[in-house]
C-alpha atoms as a PDB file:
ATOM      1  CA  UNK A   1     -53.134 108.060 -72.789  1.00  0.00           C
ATOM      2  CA  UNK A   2     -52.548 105.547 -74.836  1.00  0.00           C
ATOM      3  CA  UNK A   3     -49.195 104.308 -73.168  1.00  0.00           C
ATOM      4  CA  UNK A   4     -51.194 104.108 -69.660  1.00  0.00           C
ATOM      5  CA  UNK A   5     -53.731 101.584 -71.150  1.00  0.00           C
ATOM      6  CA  UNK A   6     -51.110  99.710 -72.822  1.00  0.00           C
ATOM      7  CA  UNK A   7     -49.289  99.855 -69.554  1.00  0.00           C
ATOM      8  CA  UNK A   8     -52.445  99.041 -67.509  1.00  0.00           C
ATOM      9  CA  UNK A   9     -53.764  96.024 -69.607  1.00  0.00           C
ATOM     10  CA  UNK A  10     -49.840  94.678 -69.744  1.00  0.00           C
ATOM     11  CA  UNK A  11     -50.071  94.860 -65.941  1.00  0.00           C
ATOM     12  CA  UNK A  12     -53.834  93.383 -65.356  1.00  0.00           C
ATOM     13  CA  UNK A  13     -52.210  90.189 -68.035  1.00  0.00           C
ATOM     14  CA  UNK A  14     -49.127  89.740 -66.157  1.00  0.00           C
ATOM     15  CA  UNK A  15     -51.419  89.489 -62.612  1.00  0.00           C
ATOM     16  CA  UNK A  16     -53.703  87.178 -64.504  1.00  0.00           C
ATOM     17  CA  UNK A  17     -51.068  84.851 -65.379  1.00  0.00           C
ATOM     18  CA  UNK A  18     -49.815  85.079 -61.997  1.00  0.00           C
ATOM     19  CA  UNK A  19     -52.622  83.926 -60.124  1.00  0.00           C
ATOM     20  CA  UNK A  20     -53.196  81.271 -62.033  1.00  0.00           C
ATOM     21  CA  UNK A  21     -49.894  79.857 -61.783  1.00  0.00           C
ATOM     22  CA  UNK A  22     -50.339  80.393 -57.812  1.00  0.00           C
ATOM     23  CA  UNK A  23     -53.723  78.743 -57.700  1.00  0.00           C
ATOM     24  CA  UNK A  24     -51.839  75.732 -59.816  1.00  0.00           C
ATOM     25  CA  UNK A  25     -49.240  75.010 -57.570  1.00  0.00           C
ATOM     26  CA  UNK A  26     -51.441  75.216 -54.687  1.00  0.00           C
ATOM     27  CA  UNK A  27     -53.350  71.812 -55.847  1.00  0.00           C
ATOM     28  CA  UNK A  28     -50.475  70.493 -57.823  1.00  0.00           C
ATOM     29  CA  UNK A  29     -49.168  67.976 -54.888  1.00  0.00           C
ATOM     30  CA  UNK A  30     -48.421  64.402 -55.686  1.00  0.00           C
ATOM     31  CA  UNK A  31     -49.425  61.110 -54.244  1.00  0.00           C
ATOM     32  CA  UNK A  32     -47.177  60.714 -51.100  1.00  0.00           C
ATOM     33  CA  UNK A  33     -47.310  57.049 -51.907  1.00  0.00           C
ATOM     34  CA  UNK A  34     -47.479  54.533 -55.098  1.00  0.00           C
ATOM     35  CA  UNK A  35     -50.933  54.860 -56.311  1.00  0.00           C
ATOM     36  CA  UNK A  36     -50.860  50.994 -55.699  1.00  0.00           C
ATOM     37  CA  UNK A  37     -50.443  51.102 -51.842  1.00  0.00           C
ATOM     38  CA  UNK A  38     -52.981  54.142 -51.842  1.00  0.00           C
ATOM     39  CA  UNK A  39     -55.876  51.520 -53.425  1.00  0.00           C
ATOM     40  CA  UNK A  40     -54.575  48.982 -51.273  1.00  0.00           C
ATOM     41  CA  UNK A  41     -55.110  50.740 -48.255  1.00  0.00           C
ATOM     42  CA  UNK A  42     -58.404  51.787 -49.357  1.00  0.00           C
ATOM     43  CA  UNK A  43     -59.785  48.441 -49.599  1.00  0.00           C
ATOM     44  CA  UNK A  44     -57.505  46.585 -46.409  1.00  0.00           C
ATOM     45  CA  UNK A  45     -57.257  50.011 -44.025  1.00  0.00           C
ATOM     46  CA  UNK A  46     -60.148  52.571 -44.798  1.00  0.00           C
ATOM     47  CA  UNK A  47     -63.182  50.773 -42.342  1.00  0.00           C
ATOM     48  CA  UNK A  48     -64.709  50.128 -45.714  1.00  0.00           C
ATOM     49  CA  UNK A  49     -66.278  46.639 -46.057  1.00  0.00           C
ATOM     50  CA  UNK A  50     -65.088  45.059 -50.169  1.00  0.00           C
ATOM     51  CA  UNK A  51     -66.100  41.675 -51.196  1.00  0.00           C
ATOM     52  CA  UNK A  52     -63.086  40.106 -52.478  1.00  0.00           C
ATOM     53  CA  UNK A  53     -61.131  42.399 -54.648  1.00  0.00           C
ATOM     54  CA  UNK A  54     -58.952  41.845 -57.535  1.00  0.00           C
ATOM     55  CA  UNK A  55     -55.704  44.139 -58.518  1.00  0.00           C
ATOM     56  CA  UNK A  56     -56.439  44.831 -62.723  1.00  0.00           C
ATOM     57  CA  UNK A  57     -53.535  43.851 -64.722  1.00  0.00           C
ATOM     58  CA  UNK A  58     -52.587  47.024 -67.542  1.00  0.00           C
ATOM     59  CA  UNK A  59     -53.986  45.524 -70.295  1.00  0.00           C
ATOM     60  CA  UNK A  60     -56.967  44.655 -68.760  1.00  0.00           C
ATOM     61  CA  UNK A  61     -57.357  48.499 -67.154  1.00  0.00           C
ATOM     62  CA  UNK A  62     -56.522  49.582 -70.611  1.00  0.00           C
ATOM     63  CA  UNK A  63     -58.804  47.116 -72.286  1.00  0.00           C
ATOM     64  CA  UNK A  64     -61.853  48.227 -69.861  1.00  0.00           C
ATOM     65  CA  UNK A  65     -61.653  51.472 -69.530  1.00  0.00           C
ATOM     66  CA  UNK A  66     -60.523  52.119 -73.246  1.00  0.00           C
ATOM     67  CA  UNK A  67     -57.671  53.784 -72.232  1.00  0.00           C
ATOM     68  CA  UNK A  68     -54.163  54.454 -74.158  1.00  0.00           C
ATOM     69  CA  UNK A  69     -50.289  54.265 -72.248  1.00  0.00           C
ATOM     70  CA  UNK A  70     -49.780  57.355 -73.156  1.00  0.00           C
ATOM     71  CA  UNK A  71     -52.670  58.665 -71.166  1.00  0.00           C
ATOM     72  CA  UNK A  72     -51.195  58.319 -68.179  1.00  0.00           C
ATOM     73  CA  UNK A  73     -48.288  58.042 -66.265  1.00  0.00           C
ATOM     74  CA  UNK A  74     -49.250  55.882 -63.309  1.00  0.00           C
ATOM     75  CA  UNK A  75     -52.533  53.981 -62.436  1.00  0.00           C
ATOM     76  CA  UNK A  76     -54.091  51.225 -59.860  1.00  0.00           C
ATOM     77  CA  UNK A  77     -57.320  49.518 -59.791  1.00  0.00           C
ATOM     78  CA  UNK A  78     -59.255  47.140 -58.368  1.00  0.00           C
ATOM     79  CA  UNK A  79     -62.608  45.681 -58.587  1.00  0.00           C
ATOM     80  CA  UNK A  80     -64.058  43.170 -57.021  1.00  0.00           C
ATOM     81  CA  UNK A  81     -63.820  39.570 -58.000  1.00  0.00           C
ATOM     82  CA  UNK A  82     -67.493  38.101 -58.271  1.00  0.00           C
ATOM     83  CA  UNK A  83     -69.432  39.125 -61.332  1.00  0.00           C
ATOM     84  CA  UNK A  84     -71.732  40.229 -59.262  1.00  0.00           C
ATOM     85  CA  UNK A  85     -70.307  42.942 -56.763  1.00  0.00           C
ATOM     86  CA  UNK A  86     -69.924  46.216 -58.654  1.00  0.00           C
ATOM     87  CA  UNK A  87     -67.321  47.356 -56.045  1.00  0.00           C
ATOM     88  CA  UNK A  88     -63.736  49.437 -57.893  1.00  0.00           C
ATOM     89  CA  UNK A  89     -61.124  51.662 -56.748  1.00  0.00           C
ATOM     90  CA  UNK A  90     -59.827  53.284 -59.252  1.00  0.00           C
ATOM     91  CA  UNK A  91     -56.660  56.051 -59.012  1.00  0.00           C
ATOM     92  CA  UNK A  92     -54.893  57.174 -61.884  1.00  0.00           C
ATOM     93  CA  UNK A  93     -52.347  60.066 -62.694  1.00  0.00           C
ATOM     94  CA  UNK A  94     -53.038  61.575 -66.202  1.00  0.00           C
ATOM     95  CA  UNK A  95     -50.222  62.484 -68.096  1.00  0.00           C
ATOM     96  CA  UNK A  96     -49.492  66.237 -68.830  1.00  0.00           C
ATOM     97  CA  UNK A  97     -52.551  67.660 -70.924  1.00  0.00           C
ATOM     98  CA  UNK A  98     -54.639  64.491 -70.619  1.00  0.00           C
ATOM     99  CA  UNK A  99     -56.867  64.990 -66.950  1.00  0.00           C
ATOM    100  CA  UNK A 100     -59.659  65.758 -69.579  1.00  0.00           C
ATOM    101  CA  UNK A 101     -59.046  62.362 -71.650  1.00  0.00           C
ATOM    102  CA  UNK A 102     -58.459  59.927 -68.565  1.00  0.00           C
ATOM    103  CA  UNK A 103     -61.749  61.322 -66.663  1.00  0.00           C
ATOM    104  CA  UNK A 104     -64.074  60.930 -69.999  1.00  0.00           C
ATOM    105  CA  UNK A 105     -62.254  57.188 -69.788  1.00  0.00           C
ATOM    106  CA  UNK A 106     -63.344  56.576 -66.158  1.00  0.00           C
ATOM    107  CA  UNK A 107     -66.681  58.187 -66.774  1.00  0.00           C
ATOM    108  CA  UNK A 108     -67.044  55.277 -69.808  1.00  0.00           C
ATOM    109  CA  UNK A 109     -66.228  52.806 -67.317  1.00  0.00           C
ATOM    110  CA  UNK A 110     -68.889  54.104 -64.921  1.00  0.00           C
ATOM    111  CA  UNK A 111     -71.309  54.017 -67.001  1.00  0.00           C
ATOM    112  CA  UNK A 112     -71.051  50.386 -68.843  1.00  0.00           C
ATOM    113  CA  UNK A 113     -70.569  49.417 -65.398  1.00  0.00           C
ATOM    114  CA  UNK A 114     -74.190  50.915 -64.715  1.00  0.00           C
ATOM    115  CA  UNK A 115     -75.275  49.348 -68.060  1.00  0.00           C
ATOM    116  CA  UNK A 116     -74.689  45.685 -66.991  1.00  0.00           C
ATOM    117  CA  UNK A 117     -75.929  46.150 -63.326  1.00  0.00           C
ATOM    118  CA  UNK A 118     -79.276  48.503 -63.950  1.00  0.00           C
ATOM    119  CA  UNK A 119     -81.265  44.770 -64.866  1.00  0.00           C
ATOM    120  CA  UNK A 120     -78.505  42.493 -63.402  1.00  0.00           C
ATOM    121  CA  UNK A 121     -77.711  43.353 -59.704  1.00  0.00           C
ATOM    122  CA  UNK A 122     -80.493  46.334 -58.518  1.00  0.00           C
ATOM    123  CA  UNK A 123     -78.868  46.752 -55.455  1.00  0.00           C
ATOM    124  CA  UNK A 124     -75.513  47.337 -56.752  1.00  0.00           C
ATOM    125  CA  UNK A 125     -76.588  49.634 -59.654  1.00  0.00           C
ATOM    126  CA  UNK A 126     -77.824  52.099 -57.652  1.00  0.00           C
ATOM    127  CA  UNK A 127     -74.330  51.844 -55.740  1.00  0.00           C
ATOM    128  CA  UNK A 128     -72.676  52.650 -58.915  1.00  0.00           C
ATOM    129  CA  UNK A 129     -75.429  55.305 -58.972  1.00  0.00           C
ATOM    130  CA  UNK A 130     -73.844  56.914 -55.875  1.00  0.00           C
ATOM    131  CA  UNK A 131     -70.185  57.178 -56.851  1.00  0.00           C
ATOM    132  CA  UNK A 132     -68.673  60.171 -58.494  1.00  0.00           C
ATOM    133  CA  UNK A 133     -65.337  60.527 -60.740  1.00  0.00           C
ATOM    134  CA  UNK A 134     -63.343  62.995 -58.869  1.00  0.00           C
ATOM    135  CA  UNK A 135     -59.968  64.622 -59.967  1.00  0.00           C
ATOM    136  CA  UNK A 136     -57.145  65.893 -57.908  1.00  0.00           C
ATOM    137  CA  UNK A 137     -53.899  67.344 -58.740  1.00  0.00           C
ATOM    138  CA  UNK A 138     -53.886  65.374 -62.143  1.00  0.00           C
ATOM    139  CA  UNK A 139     -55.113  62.341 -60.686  1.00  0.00           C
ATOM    140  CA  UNK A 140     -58.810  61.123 -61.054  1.00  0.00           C
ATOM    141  CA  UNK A 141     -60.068  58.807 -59.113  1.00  0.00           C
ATOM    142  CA  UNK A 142     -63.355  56.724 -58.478  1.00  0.00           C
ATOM    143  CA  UNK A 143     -64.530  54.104 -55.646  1.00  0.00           C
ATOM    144  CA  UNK A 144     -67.541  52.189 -56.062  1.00  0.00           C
ATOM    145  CA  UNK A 145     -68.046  50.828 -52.186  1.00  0.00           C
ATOM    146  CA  UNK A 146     -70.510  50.734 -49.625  1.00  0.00           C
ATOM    147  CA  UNK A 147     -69.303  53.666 -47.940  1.00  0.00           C
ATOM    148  CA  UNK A 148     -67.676  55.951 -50.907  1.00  0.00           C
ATOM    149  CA  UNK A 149     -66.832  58.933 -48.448  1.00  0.00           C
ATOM    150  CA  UNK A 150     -64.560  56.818 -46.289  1.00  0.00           C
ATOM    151  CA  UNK A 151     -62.912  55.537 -49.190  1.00  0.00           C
ATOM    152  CA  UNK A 152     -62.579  58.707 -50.828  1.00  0.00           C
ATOM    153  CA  UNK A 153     -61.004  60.246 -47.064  1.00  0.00           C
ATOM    154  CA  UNK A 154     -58.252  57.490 -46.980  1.00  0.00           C
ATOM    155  CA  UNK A 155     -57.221  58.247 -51.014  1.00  0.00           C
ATOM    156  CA  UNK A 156     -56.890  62.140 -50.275  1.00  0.00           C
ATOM    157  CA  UNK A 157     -55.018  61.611 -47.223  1.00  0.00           C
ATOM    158  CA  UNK A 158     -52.436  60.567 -49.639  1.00  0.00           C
ATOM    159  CA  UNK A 159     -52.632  63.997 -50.929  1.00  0.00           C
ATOM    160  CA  UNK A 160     -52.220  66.290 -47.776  1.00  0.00           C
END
């Protein structure tokens, strides 16, 4: 008897581990382009109307979102060039074991962002109200925009 529930648990484990190495190669696809042409398409191709938008130099994306190197593996932002236009797209891949890390970072950057607009800019707090930090396949990513579905369609059609 006690050979079959050794047996039975070893079997139900080994299925368990299956599946979830089935469900994690099922979402594990990469960008089919540089995560820099994917934001830049987003803001020049996606029907989505950005004031002027500026591309975020690494140590300013680091500096701003609070973010380490070894965090991730790949990254592009922008965000809009007037002080006050709350507009960003925001796509980065987090390095192995650090999805967790990178979103918490974003989420930080969200919510200063909110911070300085809530009194400054009404209008365009409650547009940074309206965008969510998504994740897929190891990438987050975030768009603060007038129309965040659109955006958010053109970023995962990078991912189909």
């Amino acid at each position: 008897m006690r050979k079959i529930i050794c047996s039975a648990l070893a079997f139900a484990m080994l299925l368990s581990v299956t599946a979830c190495g089935k469900e994690d190669s099922k979402d594990n696809k990469k960008a089919s382009a540089p995560l820099k042409e994917i934001t830049a398409e987003v803001i020049e191709k996606s029907d989505v109307k950005f004031p002027e938008m500026v591309e975020v130099s690494e140590d300013n994306f680091q500096f701003r979102y609070g973010i380490e190197a070894d965090d991730y593996t790949e990254y592009s932002v922008y965000w809009a060039g007037s002080g006050g236009d709350a507009d960003e797209v925001c796509v980065i891949k987090a390095a192995s074991g650090k999805l967790d890390d990178v979103k918490d970072a974003v989420k930080s950057r969200l919510d200063s962002q909110k911070e300085v607009f809530k009194d400054y800019v009404p209008e365009e707090y409650d547009q940074l109200c309206e965008s969510e930090i998504k994740t897929k396949s190891g990438y987050v990513y975030w768009v603060c925009s007038d129309d965040n579905k659109k955006a958010e369609e053109k970023i995962l059609s990078y991912f189909e």
